[in-house]
PDB file of N, CA and C in Angstrom:
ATOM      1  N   UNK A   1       7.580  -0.399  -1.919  1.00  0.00           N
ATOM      2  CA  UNK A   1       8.822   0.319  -1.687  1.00  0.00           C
ATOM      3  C   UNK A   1       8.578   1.541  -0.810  1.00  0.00           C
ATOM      4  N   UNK A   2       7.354   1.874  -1.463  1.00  0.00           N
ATOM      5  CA  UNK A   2       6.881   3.133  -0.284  1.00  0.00           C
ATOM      6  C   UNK A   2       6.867   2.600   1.430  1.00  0.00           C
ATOM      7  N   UNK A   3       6.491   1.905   1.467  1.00  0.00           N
ATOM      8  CA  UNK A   3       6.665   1.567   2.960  1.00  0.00           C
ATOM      9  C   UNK A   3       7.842   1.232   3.702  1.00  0.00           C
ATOM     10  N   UNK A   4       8.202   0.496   2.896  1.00  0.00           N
ATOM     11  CA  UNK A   4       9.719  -0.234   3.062  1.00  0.00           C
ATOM     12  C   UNK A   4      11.099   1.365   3.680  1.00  0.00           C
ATOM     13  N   UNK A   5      10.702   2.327   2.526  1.00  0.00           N
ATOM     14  CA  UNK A   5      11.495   3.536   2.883  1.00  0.00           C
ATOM     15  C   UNK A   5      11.162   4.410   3.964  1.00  0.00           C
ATOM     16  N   UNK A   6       9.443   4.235   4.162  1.00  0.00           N
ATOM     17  CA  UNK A   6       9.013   5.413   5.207  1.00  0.00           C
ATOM     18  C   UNK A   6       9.318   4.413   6.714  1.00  0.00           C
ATOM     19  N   UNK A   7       8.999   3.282   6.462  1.00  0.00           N
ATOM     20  CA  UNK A   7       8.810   2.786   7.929  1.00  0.00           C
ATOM     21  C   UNK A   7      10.026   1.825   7.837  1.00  0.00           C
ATOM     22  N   UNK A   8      11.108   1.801   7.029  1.00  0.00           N
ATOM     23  CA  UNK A   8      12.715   1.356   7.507  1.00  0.00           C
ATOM     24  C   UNK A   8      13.005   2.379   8.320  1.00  0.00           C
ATOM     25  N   UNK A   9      13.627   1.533   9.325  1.00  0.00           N
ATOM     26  CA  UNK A   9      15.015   2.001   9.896  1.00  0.00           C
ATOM     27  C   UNK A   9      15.980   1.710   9.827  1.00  0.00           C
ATOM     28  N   UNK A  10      17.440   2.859   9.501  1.00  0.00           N
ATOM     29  CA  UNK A  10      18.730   2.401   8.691  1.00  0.00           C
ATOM     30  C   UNK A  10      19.299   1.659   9.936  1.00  0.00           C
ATOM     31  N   UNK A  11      19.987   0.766   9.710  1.00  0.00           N
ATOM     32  CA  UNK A  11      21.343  -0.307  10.047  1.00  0.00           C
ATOM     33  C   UNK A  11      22.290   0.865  10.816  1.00  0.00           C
ATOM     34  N   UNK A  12      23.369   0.329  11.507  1.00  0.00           N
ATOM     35  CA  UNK A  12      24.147   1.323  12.365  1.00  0.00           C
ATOM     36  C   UNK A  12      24.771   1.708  11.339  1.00  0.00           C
ATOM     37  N   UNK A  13      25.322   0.714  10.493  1.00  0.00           N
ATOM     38  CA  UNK A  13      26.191   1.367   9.162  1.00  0.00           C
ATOM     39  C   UNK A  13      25.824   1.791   7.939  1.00  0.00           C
ATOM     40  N   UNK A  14      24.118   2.199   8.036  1.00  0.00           N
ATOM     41  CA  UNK A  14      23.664   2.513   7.131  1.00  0.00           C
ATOM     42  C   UNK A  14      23.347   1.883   5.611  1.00  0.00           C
ATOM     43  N   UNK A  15      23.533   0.331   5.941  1.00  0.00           N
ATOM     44  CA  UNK A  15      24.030  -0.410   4.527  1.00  0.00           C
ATOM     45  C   UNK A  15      22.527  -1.264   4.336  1.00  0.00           C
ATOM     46  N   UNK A  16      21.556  -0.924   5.396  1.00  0.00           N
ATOM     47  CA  UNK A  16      20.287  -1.936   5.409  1.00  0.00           C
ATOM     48  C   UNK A  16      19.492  -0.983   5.871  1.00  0.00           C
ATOM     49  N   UNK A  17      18.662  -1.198   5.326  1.00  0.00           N
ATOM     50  CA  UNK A  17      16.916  -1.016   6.093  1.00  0.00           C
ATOM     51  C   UNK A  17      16.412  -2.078   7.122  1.00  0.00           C
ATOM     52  N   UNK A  18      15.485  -2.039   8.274  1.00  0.00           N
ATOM     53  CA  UNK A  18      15.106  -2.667   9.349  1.00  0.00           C
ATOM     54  C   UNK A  18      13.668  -2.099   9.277  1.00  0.00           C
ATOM     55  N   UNK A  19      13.278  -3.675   9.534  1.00  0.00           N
ATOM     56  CA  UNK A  19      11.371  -3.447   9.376  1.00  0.00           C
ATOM     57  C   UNK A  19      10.965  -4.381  10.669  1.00  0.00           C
ATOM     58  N   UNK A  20      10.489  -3.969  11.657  1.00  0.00           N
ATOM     59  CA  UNK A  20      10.547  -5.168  12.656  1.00  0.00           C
ATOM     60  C   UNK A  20       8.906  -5.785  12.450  1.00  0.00           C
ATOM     61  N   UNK A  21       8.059  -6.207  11.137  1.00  0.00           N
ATOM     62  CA  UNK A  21       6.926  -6.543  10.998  1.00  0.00           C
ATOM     63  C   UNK A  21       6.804  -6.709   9.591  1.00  0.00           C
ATOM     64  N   UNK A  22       5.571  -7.431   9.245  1.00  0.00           N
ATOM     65  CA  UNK A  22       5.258  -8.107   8.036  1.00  0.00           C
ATOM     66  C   UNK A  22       4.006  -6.657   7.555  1.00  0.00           C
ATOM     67  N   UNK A  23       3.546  -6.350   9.147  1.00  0.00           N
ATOM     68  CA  UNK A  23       2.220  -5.600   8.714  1.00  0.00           C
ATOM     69  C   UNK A  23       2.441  -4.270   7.972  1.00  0.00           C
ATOM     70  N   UNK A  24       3.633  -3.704   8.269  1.00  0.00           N
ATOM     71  CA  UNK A  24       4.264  -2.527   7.571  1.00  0.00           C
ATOM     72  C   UNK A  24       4.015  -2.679   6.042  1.00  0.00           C
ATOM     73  N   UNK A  25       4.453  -4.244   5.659  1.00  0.00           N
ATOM     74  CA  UNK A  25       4.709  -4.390   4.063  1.00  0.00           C
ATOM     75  C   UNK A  25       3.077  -4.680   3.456  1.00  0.00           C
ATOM     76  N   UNK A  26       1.946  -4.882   4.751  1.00  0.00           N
ATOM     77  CA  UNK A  26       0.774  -5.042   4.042  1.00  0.00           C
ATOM     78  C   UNK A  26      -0.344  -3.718   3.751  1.00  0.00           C
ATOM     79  N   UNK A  27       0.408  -2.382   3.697  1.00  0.00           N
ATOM     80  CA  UNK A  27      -0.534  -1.672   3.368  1.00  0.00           C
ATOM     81  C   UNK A  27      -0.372  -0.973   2.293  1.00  0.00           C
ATOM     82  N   UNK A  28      -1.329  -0.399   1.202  1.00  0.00           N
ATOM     83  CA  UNK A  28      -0.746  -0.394  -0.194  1.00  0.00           C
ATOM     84  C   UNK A  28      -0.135   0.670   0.006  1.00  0.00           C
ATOM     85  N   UNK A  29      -0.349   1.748   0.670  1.00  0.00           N
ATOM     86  CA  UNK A  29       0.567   3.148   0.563  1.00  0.00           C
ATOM     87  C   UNK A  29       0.952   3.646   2.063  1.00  0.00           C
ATOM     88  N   UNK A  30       1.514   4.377   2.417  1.00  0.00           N
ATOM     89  CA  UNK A  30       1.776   5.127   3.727  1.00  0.00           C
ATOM     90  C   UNK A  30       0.329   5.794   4.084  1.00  0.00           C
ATOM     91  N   UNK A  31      -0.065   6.125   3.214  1.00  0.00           N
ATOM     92  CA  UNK A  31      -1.662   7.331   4.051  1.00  0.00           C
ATOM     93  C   UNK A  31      -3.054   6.179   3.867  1.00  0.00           C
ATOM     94  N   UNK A  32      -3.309   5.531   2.906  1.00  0.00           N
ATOM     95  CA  UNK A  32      -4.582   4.694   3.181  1.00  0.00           C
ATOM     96  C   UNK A  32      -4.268   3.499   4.005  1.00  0.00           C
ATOM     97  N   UNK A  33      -3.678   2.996   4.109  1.00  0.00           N
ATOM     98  CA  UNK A  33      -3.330   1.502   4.586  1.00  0.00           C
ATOM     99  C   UNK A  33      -4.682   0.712   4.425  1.00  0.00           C
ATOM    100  N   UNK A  34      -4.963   0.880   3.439  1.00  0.00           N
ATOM    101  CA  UNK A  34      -5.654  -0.093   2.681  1.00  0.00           C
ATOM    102  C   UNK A  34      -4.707  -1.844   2.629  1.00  0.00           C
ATOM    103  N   UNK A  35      -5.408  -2.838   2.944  1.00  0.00           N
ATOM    104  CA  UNK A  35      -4.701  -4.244   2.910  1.00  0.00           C
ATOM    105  C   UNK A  35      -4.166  -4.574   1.398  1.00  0.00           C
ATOM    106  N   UNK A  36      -3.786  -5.327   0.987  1.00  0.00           N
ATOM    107  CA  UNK A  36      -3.304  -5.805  -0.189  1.00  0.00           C
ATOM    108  C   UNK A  36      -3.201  -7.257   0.063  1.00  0.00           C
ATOM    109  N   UNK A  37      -3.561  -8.060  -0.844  1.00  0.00           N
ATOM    110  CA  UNK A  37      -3.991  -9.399  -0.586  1.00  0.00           C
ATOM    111  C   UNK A  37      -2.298  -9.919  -0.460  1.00  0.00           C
ATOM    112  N   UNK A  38      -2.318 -10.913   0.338  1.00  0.00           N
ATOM    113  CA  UNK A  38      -0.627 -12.222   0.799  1.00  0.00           C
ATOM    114  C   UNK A  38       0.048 -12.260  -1.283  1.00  0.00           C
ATOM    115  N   UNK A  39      -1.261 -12.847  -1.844  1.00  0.00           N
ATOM    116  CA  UNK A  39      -0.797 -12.943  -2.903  1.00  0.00           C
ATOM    117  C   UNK A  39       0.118 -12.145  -4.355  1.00  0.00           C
ATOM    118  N   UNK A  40      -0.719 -10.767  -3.777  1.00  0.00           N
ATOM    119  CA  UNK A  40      -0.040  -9.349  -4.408  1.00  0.00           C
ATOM    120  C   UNK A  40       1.459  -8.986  -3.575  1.00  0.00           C
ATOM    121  N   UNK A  41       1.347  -9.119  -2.769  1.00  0.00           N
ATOM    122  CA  UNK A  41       2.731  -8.931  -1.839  1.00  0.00           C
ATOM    123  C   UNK A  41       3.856  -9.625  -2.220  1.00  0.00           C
ATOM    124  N   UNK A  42       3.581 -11.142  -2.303  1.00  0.00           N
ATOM    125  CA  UNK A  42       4.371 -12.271  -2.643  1.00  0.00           C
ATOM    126  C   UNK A  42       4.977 -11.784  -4.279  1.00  0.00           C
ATOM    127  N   UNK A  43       3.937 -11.730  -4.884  1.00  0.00           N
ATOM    128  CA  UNK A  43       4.380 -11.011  -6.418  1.00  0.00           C
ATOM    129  C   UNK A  43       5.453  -9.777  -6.183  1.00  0.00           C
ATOM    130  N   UNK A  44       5.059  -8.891  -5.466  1.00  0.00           N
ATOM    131  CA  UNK A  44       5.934  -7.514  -5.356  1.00  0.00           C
ATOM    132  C   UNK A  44       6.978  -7.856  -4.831  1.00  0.00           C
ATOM    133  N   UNK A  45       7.438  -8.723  -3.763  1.00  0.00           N
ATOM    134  CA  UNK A  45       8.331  -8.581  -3.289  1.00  0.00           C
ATOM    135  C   UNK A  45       9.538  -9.867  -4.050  1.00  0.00           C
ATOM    136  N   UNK A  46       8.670 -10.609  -4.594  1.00  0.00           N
ATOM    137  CA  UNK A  46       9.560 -11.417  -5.626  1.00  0.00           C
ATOM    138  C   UNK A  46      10.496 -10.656  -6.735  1.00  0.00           C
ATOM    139  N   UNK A  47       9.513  -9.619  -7.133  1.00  0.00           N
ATOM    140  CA  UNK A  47       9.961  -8.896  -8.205  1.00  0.00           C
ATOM    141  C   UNK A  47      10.671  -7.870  -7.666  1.00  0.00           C
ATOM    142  N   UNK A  48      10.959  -7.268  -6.405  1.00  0.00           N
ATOM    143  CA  UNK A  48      11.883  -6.584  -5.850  1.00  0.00           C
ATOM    144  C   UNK A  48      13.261  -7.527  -5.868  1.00  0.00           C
ATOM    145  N   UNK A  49      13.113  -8.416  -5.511  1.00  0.00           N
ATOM    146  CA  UNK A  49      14.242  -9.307  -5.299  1.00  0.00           C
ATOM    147  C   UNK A  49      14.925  -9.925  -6.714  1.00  0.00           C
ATOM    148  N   UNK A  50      14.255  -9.837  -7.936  1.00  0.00           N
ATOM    149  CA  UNK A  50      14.656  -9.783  -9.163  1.00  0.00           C
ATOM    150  C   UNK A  50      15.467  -8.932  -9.402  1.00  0.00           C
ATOM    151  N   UNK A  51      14.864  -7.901  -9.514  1.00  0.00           N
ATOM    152  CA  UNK A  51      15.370  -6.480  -9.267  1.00  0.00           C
ATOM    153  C   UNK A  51      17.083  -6.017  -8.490  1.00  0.00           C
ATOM    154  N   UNK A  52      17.215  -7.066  -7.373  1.00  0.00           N
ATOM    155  CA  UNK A  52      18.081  -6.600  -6.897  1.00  0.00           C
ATOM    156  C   UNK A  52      18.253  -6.366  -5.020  1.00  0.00           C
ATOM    157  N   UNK A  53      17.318  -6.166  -4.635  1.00  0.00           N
ATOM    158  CA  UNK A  53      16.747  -5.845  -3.436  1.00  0.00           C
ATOM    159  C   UNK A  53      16.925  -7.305  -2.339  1.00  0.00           C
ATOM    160  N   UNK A  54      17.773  -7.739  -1.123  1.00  0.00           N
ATOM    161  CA  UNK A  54      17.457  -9.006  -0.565  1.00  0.00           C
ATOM    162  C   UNK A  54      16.680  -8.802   0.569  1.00  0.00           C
ATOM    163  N   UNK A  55      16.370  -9.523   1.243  1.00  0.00           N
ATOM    164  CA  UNK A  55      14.623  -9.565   2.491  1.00  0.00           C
ATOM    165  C   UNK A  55      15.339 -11.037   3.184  1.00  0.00           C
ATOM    166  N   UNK A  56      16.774 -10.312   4.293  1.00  0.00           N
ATOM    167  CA  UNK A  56      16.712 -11.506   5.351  1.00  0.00           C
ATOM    168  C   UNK A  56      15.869 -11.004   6.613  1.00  0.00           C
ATOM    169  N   UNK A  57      15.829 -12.699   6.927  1.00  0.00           N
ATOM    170  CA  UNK A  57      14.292 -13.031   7.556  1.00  0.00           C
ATOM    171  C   UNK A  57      13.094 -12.585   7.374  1.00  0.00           C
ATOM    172  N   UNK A  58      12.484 -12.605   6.166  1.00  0.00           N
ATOM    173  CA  UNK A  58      11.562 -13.145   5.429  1.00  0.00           C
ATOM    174  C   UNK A  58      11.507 -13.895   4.418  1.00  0.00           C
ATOM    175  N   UNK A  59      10.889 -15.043   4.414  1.00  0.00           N
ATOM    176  CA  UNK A  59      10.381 -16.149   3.753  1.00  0.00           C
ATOM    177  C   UNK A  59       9.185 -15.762   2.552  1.00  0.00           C
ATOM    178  N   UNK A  60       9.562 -15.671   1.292  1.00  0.00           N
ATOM    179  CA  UNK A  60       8.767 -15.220  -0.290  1.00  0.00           C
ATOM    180  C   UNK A  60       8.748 -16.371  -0.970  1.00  0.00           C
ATOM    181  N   UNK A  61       8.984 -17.976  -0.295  1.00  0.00           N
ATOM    182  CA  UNK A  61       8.610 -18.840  -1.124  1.00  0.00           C
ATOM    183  C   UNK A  61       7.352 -19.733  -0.930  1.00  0.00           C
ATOM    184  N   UNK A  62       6.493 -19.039  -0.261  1.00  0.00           N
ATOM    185  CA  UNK A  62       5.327 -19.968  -0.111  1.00  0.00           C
ATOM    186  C   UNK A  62       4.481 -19.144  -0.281  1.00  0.00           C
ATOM    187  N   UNK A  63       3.448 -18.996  -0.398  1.00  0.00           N
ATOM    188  CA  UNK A  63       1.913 -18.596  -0.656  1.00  0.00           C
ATOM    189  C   UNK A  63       1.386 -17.393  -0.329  1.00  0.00           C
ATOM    190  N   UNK A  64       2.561 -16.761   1.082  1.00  0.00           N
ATOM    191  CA  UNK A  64       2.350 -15.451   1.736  1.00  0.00           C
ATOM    192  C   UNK A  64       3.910 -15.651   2.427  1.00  0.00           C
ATOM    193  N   UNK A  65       4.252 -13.477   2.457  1.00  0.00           N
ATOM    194  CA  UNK A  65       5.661 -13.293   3.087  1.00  0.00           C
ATOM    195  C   UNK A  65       5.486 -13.960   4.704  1.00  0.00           C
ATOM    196  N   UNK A  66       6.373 -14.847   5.167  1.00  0.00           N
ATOM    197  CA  UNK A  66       6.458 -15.178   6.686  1.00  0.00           C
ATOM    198  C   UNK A  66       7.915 -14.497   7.306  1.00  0.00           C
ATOM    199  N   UNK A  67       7.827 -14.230   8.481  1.00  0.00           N
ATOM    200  CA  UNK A  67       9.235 -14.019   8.850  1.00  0.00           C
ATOM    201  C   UNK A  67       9.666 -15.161   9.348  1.00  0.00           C
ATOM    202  N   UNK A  68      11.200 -15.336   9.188  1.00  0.00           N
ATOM    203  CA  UNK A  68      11.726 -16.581   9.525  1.00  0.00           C
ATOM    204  C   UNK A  68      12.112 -16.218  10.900  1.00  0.00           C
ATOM    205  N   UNK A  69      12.425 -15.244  11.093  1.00  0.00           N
ATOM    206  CA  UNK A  69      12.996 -14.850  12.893  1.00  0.00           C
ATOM    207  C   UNK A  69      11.638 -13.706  13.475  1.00  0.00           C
ATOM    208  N   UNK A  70      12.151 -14.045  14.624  1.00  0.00           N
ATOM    209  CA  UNK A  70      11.840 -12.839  15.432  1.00  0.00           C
ATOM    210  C   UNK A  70      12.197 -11.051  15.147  1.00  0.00           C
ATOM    211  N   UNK A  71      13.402 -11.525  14.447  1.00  0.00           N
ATOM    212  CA  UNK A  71      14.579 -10.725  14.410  1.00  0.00           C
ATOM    213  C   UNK A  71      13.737  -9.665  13.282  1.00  0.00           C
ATOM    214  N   UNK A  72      14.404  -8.269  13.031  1.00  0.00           N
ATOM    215  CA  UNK A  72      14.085  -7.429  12.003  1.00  0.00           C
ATOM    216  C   UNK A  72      13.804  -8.073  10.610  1.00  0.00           C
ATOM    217  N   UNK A  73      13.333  -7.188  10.083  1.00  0.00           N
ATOM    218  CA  UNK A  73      13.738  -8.076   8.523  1.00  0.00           C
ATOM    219  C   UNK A  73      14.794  -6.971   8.379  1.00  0.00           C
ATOM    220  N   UNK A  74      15.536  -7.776   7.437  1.00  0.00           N
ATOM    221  CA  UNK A  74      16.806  -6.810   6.941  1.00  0.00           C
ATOM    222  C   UNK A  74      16.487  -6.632   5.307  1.00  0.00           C
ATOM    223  N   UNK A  75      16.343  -5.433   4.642  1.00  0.00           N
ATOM    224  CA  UNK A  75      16.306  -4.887   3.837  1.00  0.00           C
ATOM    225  C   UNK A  75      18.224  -4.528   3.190  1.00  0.00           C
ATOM    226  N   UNK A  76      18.305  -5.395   1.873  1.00  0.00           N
ATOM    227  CA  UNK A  76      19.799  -4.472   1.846  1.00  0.00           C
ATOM    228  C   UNK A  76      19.530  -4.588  -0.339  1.00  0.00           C
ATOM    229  N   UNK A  77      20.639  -4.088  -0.531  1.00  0.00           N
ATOM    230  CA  UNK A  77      20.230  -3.540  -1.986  1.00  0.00           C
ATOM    231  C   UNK A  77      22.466  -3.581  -2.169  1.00  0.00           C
ATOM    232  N   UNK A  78      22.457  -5.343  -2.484  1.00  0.00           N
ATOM    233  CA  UNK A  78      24.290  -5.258  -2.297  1.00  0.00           C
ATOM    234  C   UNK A  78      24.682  -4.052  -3.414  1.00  0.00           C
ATOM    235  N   UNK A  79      24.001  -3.917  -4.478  1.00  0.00           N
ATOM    236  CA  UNK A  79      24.846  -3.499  -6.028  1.00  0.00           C
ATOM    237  C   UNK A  79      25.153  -2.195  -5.533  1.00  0.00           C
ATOM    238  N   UNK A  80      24.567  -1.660  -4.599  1.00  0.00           N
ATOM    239  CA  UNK A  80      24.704   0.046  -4.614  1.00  0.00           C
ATOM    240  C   UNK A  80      23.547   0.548  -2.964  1.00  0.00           C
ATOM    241  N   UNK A  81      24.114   0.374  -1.657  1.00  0.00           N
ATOM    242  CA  UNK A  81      23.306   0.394  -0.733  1.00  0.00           C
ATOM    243  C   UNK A  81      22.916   1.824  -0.601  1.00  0.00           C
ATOM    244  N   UNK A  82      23.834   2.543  -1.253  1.00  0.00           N
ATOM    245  CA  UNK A  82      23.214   4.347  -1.132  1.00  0.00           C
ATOM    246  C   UNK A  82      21.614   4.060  -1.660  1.00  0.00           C
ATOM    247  N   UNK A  83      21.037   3.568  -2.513  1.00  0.00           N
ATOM    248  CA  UNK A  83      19.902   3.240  -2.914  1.00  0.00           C
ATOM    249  C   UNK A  83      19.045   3.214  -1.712  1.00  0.00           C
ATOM    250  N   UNK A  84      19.290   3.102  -0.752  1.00  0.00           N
ATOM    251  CA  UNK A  84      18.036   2.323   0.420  1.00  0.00           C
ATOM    252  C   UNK A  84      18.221   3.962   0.703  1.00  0.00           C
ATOM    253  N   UNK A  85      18.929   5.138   1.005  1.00  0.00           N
ATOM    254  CA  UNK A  85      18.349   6.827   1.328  1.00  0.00           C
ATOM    255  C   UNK A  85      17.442   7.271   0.086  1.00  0.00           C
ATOM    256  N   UNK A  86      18.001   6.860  -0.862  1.00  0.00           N
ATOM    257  CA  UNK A  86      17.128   7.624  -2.129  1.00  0.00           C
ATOM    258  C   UNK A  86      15.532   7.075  -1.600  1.00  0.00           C
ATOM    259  N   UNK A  87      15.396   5.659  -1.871  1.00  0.00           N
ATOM    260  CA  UNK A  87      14.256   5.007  -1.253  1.00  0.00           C
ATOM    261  C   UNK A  87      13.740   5.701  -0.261  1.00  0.00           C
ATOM    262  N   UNK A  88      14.660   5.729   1.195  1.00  0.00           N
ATOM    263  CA  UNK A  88      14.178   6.426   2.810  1.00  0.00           C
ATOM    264  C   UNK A  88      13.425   7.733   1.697  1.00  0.00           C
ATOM    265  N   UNK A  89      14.289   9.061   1.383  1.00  0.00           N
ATOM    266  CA  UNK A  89      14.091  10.318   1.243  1.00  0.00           C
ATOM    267  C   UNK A  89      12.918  10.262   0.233  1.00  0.00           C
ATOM    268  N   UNK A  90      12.474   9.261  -0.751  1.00  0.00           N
ATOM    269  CA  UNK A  90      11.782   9.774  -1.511  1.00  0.00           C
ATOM    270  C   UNK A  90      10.076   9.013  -0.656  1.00  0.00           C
ATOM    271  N   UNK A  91      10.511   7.873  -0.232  1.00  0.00           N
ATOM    272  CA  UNK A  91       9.258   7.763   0.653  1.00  0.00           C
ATOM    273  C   UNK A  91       8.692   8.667   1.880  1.00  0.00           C
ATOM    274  N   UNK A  92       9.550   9.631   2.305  1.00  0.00           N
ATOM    275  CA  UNK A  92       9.213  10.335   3.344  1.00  0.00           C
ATOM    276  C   UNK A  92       8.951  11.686   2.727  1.00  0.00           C
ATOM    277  N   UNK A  93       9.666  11.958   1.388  1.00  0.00           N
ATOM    278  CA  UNK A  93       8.854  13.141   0.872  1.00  0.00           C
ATOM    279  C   UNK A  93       7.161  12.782   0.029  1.00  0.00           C
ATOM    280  N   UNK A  94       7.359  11.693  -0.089  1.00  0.00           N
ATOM    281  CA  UNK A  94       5.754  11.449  -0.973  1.00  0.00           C
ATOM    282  C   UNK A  94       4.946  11.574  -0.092  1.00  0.00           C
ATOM    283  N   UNK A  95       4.849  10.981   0.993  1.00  0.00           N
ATOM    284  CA  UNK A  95       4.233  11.015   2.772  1.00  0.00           C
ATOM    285  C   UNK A  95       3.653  12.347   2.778  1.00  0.00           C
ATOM    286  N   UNK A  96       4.837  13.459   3.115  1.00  0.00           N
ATOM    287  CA  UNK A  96       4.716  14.780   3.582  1.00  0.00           C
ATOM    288  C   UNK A  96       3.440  15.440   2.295  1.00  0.00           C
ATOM    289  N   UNK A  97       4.397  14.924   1.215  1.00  0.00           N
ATOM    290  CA  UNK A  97       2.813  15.878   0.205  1.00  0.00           C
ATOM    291  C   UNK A  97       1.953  15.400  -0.191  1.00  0.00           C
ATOM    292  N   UNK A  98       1.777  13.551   0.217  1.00  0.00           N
ATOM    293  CA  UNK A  98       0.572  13.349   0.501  1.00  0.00           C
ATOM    294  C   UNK A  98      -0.321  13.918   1.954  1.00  0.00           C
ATOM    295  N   UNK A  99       0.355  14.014   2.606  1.00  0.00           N
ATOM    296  CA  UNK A  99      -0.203  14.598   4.089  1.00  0.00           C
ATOM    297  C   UNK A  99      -0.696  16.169   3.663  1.00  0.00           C
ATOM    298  N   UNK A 100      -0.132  16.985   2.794  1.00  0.00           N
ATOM    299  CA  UNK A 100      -0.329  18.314   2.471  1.00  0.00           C
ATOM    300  C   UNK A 100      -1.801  18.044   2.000  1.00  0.00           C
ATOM    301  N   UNK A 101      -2.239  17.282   1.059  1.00  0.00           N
ATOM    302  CA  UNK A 101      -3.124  17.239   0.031  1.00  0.00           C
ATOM    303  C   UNK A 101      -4.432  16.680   0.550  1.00  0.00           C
ATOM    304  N   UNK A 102      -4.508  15.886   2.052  1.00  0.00           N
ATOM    305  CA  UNK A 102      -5.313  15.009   2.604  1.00  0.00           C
ATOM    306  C   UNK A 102      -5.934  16.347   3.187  1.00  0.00           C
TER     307      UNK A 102
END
C-alpha cells in the first residue's frame, strides 16, 4: 500500500490511483526497495482486493501480478474513493520521516 500511495498518480477526477508498472508494486517499502518474491505480492494484492481495493489491468490470477494492458494500472477503492488521499498522504508522509531518519 506504501507504494501504491507514494508512487500513484491520482485520475483527473481523483477517483483512482495510476501506476504505469508492475516494478513499483515489487519493492517492499519506498526507501529499501528491497524485491519481494511474485509469490508474496500475489498474496498481498489478493488480500487487498478482499479488502475492497480493484487493480484494472493487472492480472492476480496466476502465479505472479501481469499487466493485462499497456495501459496504467488503475487503482480504485468503489466503497469510499476519498480512501486512495488518506493512502497518497499517509504514504508520502512515512517516506518524508523515513528520509529524516536515513
Amino acid at each position: 500500500m506504501m507504494n501504491m500511495g507514494f508512487h500513484g498518480k491520482f485520475s483527473d477526477d481523483k477517483n483512482a490511483l495510476l501506476m504505469d508498472s508492475i516494478e513499483t508494486l515489487a519493492s517492499l517499502n519506498c526507501v529499501s526497495y528491497q524485491k519481494i518474491p511474485d509469490s508474496r505480492k500475489i498474496e498481498c494484492l489478493r488480500f487487498l482486493t478482499d479488502c475492497g481495493l480493484c487493480f484494472d489491468g493487472l492480472d492476480i490470477n496466476g502465479k505472479k501480478p501481469e499487466m493485462v494492458t499497456p495501459e496504467p494500472i488503475i487503482i480504485t477503492y468503489p466503497a469510499n474513493p476519498a480512501m486512495l488521499a488518506g493512502m497518497k498522504v499517509m504514504a508520502v508522509a512515512q517516506h518524508d520521516v523515513q528520509g529524516v531518519l536515513i
